[in-house]
N, C-alpha and C. Protein backbone atom coordinates (compact mmCIF):
# COMPACT_ATOMS: atom_id res chain seq x y z
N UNK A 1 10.88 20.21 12.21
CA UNK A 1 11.13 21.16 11.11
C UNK A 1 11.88 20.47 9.97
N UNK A 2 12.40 20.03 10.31
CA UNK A 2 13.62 18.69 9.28
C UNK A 2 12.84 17.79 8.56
N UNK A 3 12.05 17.36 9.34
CA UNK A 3 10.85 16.18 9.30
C UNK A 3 10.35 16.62 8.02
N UNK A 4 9.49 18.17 8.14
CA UNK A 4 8.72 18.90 7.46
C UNK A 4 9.16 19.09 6.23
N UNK A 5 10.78 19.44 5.94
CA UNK A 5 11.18 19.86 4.74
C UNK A 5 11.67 18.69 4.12
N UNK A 6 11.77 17.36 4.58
CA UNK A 6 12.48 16.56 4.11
C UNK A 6 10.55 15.72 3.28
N UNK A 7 9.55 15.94 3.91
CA UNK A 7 8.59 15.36 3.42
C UNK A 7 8.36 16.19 1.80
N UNK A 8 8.12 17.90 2.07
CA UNK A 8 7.85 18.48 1.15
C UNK A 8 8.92 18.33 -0.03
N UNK A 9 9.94 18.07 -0.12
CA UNK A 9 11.00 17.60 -0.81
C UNK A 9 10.85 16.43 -1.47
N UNK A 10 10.39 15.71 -0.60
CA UNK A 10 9.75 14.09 -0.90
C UNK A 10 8.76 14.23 -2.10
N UNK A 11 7.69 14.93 -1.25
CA UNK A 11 6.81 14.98 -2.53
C UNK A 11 7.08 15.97 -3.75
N UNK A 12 7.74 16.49 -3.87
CA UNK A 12 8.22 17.06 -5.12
C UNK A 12 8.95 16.30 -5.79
N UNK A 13 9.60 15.92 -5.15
CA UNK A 13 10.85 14.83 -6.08
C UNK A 13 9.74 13.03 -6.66
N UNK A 14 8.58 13.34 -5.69
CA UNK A 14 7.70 12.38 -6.05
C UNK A 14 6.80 12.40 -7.29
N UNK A 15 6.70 13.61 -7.42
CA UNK A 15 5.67 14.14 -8.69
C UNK A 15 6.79 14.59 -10.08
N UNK A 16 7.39 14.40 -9.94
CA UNK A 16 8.69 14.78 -10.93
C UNK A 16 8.64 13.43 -11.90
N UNK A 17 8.22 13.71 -13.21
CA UNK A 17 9.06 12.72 -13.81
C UNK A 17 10.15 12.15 -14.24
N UNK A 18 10.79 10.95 -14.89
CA UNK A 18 11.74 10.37 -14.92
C UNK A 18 12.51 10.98 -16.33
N UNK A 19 13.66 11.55 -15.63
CA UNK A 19 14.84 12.30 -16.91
C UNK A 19 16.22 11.94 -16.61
N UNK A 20 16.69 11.74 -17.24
CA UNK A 20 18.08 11.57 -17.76
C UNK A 20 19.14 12.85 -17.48
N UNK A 21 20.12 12.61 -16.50
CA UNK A 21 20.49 14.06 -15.83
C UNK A 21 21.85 13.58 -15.84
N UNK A 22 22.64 12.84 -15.80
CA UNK A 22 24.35 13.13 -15.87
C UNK A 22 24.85 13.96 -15.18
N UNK A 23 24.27 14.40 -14.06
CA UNK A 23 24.84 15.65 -13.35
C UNK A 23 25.57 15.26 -11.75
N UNK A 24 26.38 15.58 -11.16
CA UNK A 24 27.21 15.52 -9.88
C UNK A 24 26.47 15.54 -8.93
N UNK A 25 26.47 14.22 -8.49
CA UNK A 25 26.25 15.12 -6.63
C UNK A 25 26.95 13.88 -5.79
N UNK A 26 26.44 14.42 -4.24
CA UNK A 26 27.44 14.11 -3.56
C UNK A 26 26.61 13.71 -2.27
N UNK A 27 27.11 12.37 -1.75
CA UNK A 27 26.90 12.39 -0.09
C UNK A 27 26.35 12.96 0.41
N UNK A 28 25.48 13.84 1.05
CA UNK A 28 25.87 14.90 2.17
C UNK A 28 26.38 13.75 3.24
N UNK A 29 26.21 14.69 4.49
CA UNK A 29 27.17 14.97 5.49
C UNK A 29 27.05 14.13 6.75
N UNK A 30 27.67 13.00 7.09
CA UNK A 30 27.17 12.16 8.41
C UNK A 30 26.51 11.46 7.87
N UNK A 31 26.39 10.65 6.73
CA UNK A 31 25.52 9.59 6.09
C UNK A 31 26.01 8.36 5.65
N UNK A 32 25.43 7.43 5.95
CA UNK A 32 26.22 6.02 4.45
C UNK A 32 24.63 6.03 4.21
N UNK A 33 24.64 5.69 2.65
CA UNK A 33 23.56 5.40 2.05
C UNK A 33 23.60 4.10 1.41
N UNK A 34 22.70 3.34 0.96
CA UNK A 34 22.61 2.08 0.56
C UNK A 34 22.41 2.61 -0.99
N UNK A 35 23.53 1.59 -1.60
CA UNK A 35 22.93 1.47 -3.46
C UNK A 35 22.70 0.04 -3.39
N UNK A 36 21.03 0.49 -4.20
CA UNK A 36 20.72 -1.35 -4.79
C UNK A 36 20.78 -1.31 -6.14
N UNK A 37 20.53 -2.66 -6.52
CA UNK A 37 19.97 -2.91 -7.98
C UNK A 37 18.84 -2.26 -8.79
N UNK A 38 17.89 -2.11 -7.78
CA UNK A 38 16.41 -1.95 -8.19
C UNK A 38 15.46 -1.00 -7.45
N UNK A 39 14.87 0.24 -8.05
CA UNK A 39 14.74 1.52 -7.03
C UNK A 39 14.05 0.79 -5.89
N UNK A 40 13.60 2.03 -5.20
CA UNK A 40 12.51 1.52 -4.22
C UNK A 40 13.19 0.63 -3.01
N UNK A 41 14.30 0.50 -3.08
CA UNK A 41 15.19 -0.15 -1.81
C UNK A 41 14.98 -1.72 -2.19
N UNK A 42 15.21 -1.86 -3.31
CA UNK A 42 14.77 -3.62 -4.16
C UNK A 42 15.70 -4.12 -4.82
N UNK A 43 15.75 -5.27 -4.56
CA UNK A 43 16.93 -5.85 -5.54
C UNK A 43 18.22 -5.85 -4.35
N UNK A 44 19.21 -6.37 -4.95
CA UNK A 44 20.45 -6.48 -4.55
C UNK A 44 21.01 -5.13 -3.93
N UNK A 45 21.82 -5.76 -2.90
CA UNK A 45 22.47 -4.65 -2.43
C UNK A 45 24.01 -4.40 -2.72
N UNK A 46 24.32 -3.18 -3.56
CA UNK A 46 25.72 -3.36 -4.49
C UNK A 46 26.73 -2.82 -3.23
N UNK A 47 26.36 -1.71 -2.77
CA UNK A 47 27.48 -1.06 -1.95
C UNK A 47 27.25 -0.42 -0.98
N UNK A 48 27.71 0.33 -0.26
CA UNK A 48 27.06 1.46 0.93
C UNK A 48 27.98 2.61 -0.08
N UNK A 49 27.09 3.75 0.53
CA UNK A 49 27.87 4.93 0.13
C UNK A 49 28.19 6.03 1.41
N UNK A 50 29.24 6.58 1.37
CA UNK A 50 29.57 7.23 2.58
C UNK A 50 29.83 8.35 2.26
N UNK A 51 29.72 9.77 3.29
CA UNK A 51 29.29 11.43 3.14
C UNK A 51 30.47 11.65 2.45
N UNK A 52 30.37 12.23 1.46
CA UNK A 52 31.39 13.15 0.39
C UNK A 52 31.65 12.24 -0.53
N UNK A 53 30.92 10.82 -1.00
CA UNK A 53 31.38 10.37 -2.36
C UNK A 53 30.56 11.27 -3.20
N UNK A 54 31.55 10.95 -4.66
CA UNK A 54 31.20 11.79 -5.36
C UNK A 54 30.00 10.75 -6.47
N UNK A 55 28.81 10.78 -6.92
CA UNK A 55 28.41 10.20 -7.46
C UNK A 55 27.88 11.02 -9.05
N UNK A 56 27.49 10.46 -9.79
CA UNK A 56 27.25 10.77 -11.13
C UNK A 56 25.37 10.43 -11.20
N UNK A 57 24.75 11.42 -11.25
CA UNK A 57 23.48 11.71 -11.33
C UNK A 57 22.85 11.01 -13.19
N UNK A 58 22.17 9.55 -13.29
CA UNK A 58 21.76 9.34 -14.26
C UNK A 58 20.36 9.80 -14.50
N UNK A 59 19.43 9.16 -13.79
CA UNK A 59 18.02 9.46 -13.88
C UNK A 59 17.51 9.64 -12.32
N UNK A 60 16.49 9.80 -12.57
CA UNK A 60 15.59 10.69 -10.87
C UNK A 60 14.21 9.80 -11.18
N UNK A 61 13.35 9.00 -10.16
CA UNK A 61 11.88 8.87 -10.22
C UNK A 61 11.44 8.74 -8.82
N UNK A 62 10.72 9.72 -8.56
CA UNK A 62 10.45 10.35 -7.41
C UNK A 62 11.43 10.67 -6.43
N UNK A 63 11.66 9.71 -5.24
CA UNK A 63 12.01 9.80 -3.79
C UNK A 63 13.48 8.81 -4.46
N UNK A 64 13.45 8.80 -5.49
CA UNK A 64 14.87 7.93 -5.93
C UNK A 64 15.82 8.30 -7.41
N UNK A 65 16.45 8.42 -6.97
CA UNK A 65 17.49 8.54 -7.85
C UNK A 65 18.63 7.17 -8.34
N UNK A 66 19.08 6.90 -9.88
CA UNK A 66 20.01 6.29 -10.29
C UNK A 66 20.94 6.79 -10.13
N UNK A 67 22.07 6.12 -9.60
CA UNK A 67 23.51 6.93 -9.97
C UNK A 67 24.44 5.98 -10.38
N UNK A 68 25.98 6.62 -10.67
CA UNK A 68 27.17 5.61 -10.58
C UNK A 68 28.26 5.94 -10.07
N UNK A 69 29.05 5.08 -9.30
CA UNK A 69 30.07 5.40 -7.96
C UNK A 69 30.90 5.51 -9.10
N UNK A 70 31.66 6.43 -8.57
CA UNK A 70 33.37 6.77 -9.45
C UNK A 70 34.09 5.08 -9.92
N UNK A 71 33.42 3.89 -9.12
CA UNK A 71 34.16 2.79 -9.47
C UNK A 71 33.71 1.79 -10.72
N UNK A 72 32.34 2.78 -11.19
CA UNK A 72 31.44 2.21 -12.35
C UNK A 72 30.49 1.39 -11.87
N UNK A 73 30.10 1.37 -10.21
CA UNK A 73 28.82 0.88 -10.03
C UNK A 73 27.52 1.53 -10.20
N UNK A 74 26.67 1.45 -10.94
CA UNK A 74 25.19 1.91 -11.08
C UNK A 74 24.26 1.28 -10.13
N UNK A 75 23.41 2.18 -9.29
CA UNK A 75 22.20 1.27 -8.81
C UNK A 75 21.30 2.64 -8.40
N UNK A 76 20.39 2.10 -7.17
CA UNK A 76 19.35 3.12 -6.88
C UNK A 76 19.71 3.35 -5.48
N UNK A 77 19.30 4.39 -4.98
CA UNK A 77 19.35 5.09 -3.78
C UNK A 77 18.45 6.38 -3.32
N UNK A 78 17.99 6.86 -2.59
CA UNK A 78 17.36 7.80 -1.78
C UNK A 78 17.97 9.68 -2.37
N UNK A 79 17.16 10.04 -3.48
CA UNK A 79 17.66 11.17 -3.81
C UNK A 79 17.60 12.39 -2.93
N UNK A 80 17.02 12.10 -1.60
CA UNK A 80 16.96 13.42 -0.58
C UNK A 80 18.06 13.39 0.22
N UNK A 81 19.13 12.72 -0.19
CA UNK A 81 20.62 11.90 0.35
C UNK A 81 21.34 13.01 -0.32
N UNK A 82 21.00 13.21 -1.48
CA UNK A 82 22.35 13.68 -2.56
C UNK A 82 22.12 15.11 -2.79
N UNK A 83 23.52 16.12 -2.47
CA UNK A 83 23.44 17.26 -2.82
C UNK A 83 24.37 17.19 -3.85
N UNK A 84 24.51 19.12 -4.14
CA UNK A 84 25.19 19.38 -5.58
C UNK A 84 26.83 19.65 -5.27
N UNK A 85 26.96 20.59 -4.29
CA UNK A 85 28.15 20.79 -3.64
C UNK A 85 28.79 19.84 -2.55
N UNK A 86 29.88 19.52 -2.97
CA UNK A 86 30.55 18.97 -1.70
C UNK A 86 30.41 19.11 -0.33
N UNK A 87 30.31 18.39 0.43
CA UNK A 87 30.08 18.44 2.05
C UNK A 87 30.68 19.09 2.77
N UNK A 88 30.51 20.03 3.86
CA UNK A 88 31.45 20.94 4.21
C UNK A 88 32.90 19.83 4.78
N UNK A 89 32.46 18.68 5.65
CA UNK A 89 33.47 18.33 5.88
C UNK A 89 34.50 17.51 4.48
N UNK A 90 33.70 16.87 3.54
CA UNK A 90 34.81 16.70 2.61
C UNK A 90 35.33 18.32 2.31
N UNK A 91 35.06 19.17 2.26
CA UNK A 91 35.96 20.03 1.55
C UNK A 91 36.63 20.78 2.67
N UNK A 92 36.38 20.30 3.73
CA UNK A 92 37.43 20.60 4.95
C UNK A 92 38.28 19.57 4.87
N UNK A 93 38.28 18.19 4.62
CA UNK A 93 39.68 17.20 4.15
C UNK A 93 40.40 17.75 3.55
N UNK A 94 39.44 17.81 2.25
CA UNK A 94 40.50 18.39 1.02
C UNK A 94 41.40 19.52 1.37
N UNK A 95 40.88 20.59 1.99
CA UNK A 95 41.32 21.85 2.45
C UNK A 95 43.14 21.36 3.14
N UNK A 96 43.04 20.35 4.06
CA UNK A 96 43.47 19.94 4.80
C UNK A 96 44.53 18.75 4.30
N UNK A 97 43.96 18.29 3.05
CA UNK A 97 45.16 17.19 2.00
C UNK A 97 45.81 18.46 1.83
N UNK A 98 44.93 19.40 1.31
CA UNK A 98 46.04 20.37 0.40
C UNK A 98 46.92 21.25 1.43
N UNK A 99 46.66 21.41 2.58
CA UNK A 99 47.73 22.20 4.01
C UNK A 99 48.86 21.63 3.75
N UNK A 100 48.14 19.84 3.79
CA UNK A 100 49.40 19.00 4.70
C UNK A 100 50.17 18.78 3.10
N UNK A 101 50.30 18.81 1.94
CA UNK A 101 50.68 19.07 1.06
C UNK A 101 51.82 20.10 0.47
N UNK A 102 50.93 21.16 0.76
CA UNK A 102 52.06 22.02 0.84
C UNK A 102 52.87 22.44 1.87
N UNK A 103 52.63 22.13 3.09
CA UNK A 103 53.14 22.20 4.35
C UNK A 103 54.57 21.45 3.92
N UNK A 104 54.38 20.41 3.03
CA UNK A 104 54.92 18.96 2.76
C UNK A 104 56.03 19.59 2.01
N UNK A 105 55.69 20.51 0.69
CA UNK A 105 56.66 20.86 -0.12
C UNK A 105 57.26 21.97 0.34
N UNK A 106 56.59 22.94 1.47
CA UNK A 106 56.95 24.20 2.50
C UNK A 106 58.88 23.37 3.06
N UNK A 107 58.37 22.47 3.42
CA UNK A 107 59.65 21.62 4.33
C UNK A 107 60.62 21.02 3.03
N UNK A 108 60.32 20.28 1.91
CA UNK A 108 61.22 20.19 1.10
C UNK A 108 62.25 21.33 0.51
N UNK A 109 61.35 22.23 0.31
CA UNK A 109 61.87 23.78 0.12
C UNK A 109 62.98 24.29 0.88
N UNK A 110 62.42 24.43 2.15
CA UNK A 110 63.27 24.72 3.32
C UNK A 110 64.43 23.58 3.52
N UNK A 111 64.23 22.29 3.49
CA UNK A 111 65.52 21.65 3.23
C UNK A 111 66.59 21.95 2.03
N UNK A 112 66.03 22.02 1.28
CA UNK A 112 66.46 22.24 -0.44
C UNK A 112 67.37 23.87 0.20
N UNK A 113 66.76 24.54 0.88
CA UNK A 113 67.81 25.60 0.54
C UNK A 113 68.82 25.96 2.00
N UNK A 114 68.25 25.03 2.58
CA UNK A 114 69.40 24.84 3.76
C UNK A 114 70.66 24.13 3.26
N UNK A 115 70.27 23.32 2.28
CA UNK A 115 71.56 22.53 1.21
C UNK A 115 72.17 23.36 0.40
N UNK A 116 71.19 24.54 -0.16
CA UNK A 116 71.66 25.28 -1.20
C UNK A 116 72.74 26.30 -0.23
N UNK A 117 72.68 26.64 1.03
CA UNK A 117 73.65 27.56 1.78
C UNK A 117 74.83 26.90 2.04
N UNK A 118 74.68 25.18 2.86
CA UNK A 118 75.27 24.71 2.45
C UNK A 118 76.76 24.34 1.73
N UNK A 119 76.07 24.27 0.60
CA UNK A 119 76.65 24.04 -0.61
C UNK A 119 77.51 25.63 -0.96
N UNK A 120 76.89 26.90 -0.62
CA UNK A 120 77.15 27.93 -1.14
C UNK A 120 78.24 28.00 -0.20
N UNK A 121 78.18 28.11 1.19
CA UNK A 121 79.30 28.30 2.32
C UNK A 121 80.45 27.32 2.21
N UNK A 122 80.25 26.24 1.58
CA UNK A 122 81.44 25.53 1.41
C UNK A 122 82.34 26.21 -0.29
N UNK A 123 81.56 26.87 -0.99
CA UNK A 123 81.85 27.26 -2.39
C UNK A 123 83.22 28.29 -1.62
N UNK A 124 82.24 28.90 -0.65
CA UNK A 124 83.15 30.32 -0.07
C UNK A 124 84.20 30.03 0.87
N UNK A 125 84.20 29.17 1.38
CA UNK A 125 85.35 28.86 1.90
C UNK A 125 86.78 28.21 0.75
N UNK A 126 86.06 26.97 -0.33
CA UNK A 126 86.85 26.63 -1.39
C UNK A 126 87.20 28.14 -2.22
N UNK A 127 86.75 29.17 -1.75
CA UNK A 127 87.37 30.40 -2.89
C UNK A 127 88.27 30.86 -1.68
N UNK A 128 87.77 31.10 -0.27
CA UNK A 128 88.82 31.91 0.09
C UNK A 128 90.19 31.13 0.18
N UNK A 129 90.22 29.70 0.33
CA UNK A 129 91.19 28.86 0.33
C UNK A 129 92.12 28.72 -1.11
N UNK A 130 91.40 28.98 -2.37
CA UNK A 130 92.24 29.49 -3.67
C UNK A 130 92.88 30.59 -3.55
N UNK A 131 91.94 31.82 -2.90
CA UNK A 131 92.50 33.07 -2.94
C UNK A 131 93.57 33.18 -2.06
N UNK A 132 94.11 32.36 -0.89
CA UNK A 132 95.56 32.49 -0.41
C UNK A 132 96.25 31.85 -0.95
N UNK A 133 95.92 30.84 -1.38
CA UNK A 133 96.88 29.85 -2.56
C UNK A 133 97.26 30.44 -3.26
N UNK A 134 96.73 31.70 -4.09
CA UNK A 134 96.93 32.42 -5.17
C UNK A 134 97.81 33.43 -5.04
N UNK A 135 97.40 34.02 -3.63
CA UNK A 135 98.32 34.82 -2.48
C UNK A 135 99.90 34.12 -2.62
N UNK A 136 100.00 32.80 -2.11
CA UNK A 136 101.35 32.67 -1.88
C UNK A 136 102.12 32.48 -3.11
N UNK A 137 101.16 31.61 -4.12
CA UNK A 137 101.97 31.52 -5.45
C UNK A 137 102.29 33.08 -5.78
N UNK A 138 101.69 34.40 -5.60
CA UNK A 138 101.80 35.62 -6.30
C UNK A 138 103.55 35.88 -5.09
N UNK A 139 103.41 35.39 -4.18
CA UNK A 139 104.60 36.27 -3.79
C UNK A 139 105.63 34.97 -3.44
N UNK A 140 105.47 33.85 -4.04
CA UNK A 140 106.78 33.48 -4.24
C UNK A 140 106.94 33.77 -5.83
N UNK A 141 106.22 34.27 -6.67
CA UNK A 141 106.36 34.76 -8.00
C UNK A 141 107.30 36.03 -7.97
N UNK A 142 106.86 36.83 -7.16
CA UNK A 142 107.71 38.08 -6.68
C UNK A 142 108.96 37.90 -6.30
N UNK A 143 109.03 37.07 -5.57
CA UNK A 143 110.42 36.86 -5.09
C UNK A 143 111.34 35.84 -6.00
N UNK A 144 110.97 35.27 -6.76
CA UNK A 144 111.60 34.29 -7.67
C UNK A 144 111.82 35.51 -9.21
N UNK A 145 110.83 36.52 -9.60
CA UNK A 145 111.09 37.62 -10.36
C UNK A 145 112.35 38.58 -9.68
N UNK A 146 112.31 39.11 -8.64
CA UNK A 146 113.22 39.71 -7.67
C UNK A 146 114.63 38.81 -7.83
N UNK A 147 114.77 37.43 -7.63
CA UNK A 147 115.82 37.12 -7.82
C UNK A 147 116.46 37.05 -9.08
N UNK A 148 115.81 36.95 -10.24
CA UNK A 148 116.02 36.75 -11.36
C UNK A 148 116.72 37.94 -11.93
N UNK A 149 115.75 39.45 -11.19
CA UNK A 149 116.56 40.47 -11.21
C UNK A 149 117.75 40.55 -10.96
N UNK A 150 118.04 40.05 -9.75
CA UNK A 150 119.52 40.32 -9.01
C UNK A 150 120.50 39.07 -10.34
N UNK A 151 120.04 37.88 -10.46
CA UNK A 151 121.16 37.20 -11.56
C UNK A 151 121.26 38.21 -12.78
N UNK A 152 120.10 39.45 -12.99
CA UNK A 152 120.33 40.01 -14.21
C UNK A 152 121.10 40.43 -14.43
N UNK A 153 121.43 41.56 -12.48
CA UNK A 153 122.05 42.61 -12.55
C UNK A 153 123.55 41.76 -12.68
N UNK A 154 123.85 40.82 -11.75
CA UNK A 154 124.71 40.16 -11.70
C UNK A 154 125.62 39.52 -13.12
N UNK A 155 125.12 39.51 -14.36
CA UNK A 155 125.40 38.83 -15.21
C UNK A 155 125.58 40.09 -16.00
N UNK A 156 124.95 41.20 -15.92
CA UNK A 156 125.74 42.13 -16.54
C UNK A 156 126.39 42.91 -16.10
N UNK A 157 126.97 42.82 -14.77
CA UNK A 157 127.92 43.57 -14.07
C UNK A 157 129.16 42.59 -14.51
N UNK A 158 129.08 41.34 -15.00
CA UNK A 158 130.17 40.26 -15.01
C UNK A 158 130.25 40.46 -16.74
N UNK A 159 129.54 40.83 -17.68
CA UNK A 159 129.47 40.92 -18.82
C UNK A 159 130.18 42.54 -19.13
N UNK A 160 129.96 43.40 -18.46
CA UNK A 160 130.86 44.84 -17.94
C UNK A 160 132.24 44.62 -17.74
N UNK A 161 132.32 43.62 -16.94
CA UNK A 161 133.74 43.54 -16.10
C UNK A 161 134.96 42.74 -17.35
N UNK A 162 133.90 42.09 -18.08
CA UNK A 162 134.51 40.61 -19.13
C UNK A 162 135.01 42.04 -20.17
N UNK A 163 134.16 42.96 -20.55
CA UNK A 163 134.45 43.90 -21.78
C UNK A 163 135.51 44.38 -21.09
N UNK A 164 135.76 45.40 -20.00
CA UNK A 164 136.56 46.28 -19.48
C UNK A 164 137.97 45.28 -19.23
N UNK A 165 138.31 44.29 -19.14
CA UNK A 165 139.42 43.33 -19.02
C UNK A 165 139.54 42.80 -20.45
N UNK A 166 138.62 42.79 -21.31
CA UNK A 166 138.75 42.47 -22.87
C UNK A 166 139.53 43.60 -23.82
N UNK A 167 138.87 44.96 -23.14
CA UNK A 167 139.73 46.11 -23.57
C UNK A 167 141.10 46.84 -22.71
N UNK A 168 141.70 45.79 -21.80
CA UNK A 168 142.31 46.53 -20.48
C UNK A 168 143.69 45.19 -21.38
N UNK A 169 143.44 44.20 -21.48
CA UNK A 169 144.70 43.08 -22.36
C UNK A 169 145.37 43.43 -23.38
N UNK A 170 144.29 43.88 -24.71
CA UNK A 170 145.48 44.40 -25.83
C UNK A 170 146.43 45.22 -25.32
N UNK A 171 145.88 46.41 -24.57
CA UNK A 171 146.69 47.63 -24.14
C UNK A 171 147.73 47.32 -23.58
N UNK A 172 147.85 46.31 -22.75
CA UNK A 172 148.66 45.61 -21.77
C UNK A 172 149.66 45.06 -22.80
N UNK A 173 149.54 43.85 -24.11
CA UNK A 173 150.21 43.47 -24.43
C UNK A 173 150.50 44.24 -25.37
N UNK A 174 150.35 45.79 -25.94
CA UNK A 174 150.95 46.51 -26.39
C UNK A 174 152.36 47.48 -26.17
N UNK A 175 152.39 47.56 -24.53
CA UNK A 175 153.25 48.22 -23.74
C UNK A 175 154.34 46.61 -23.52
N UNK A 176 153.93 45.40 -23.43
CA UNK A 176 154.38 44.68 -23.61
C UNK A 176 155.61 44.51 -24.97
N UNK A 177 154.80 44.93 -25.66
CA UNK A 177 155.36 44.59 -27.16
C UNK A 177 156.65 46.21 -27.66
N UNK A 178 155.89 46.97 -27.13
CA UNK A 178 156.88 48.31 -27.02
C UNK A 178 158.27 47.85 -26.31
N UNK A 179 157.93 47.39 -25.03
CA UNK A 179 159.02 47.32 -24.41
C UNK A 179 159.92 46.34 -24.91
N UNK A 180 159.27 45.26 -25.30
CA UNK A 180 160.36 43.87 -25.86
C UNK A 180 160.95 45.08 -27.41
N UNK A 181 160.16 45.53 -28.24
CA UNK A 181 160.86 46.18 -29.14
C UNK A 181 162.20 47.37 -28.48
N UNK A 182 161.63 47.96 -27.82
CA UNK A 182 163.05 48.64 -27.33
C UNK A 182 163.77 48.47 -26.72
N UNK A 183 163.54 46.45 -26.49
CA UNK A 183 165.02 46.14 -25.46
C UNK A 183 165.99 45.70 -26.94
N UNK A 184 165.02 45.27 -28.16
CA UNK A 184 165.26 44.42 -29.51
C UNK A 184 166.95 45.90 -30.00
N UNK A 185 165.49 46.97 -29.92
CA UNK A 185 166.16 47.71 -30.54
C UNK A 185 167.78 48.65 -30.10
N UNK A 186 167.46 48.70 -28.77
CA UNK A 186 168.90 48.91 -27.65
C UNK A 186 169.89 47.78 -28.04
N UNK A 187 169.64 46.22 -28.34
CA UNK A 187 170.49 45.67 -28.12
C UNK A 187 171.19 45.53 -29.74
N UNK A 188 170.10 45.81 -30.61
CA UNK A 188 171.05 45.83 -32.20
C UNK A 188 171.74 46.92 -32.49
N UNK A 189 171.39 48.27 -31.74
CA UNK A 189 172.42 49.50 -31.72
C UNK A 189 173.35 48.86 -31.11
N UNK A 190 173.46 48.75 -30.09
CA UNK A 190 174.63 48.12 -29.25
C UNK A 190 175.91 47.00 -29.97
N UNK A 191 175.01 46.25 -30.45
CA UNK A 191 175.52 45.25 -31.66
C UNK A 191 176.22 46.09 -33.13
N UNK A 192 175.27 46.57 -33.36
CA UNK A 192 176.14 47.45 -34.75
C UNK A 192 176.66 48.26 -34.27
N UNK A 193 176.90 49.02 -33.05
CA UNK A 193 178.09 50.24 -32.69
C UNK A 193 179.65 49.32 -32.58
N UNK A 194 179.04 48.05 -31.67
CA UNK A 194 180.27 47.23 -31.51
C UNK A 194 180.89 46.77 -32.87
N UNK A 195 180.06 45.96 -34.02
CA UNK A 195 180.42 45.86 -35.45
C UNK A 195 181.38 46.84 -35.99
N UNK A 196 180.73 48.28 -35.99
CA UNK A 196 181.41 49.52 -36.44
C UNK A 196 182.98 49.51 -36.03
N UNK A 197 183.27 48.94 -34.38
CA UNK A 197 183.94 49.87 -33.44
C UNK A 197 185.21 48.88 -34.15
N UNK A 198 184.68 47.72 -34.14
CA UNK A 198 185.88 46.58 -34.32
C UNK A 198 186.08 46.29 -36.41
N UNK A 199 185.16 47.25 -36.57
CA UNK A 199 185.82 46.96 -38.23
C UNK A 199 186.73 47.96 -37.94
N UNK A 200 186.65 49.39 -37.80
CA UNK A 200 187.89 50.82 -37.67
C UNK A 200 188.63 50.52 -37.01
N UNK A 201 189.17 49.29 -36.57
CA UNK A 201 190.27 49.28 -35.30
C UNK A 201 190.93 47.98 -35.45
N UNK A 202 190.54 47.54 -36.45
CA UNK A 202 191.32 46.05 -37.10
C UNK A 202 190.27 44.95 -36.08
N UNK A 203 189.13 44.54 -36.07
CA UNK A 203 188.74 43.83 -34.73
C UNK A 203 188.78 43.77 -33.29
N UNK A 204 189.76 44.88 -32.74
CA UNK A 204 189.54 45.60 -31.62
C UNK A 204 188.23 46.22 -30.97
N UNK A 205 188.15 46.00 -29.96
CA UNK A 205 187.02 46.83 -29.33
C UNK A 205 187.45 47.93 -28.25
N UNK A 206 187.54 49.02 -28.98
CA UNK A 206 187.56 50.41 -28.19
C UNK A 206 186.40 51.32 -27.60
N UNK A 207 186.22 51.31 -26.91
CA UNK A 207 185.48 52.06 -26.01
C UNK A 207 185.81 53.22 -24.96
């Protein structure tokens, strides 16, 4: 049956004339194909080609096709070789670059934010470790305010005490000054009664 469709194919692609096509194709599947120089399996042999290269479709004459390998080789080869779509198994690679790919950046990710917790759990510990720091500076602040109070009270209970002894001295040396005057003044009566006593009595003192 293979046999059958690969002949009728044959001869179509045999009766076809020669055009200029620039178009994609590809390997199929479980193949190396031979590129020569010269159609018809003639001429030099440039390269093998293997299932899922991608080749560049120039011209077609019959059972052969020109192409050129992605590496800029041109030659001839077997156009019942070359399809339009990729091979199921190349595009099961690819499928499979692109898993292991993102699988690839799946795990960078997942590292990246195992660092980012990390990084975040150490943030939270450096805050709760400020926030008692902040704690103790606030209550030796309290208590250093608290004392400052007590020198307040202290300095104006001593600033109270300085006025009340500032106004408690004159008074003092006023009763002071009374009394020295009325010992002044007892003793110059005393003095001029005696003056008096001894002028009326010729210098005698009668009493």
């Amino acid at each position: 049956m293979k046999y059958a469709r690969f002949c009728l194919l044959s001869l179509f692609l045999f009766g076809s004339s020669s055009t200029l096509m620039a178009e994609t194709r590809y390997v199929t599947d479980e193949l190396q194909l031979s590129l020569y120089e010269l159609i018809n399996s003639k001429g030099k042999l440039l390269k093998r080609l293997n299932s899922g290269d991608q080749l560049e479709l120039l011209e077609q004459e019959g059972l052969f096709a020109k192409v050129r390998a992605t590496d800029g080789t041109e030659g001839w080869t077997k156009a019942g070789f070359l399809i339009k779509d990729k091979p199921a198994r190349t595009q099961l690679t690819e499928l499979q670059q692109q898993h292991d790919a993102q699988t690839q950046k799946l795990e960078q990710s997942k590292a990246e934010l195992q660092r980012s917790q990390a990084a975040l759990a150490t943030l939270k510990q450096q805050q709760q470790q400020a926030n008692a720091e902040l704690q103790d500076q606030l209550a030796n602040t309290e208590g250093v305010v608290a004392a400052l109070d007590r020198i307040q009270q202290e300095n104006e209970a001593l600033r109270n005490s300085q006025n009340r002894m500032s106004t408690a001295i004159p008074f003092n040396w006023g009763l002071i000054a009374a009394g020295i005057s009325f010992v002044l003044g007892l003793t110059a009566g005393i003095a001029l009664f005696d003056y008096i006593s001894r002028r009326r009595h010729g210098g005698y003192r009668i009493y």
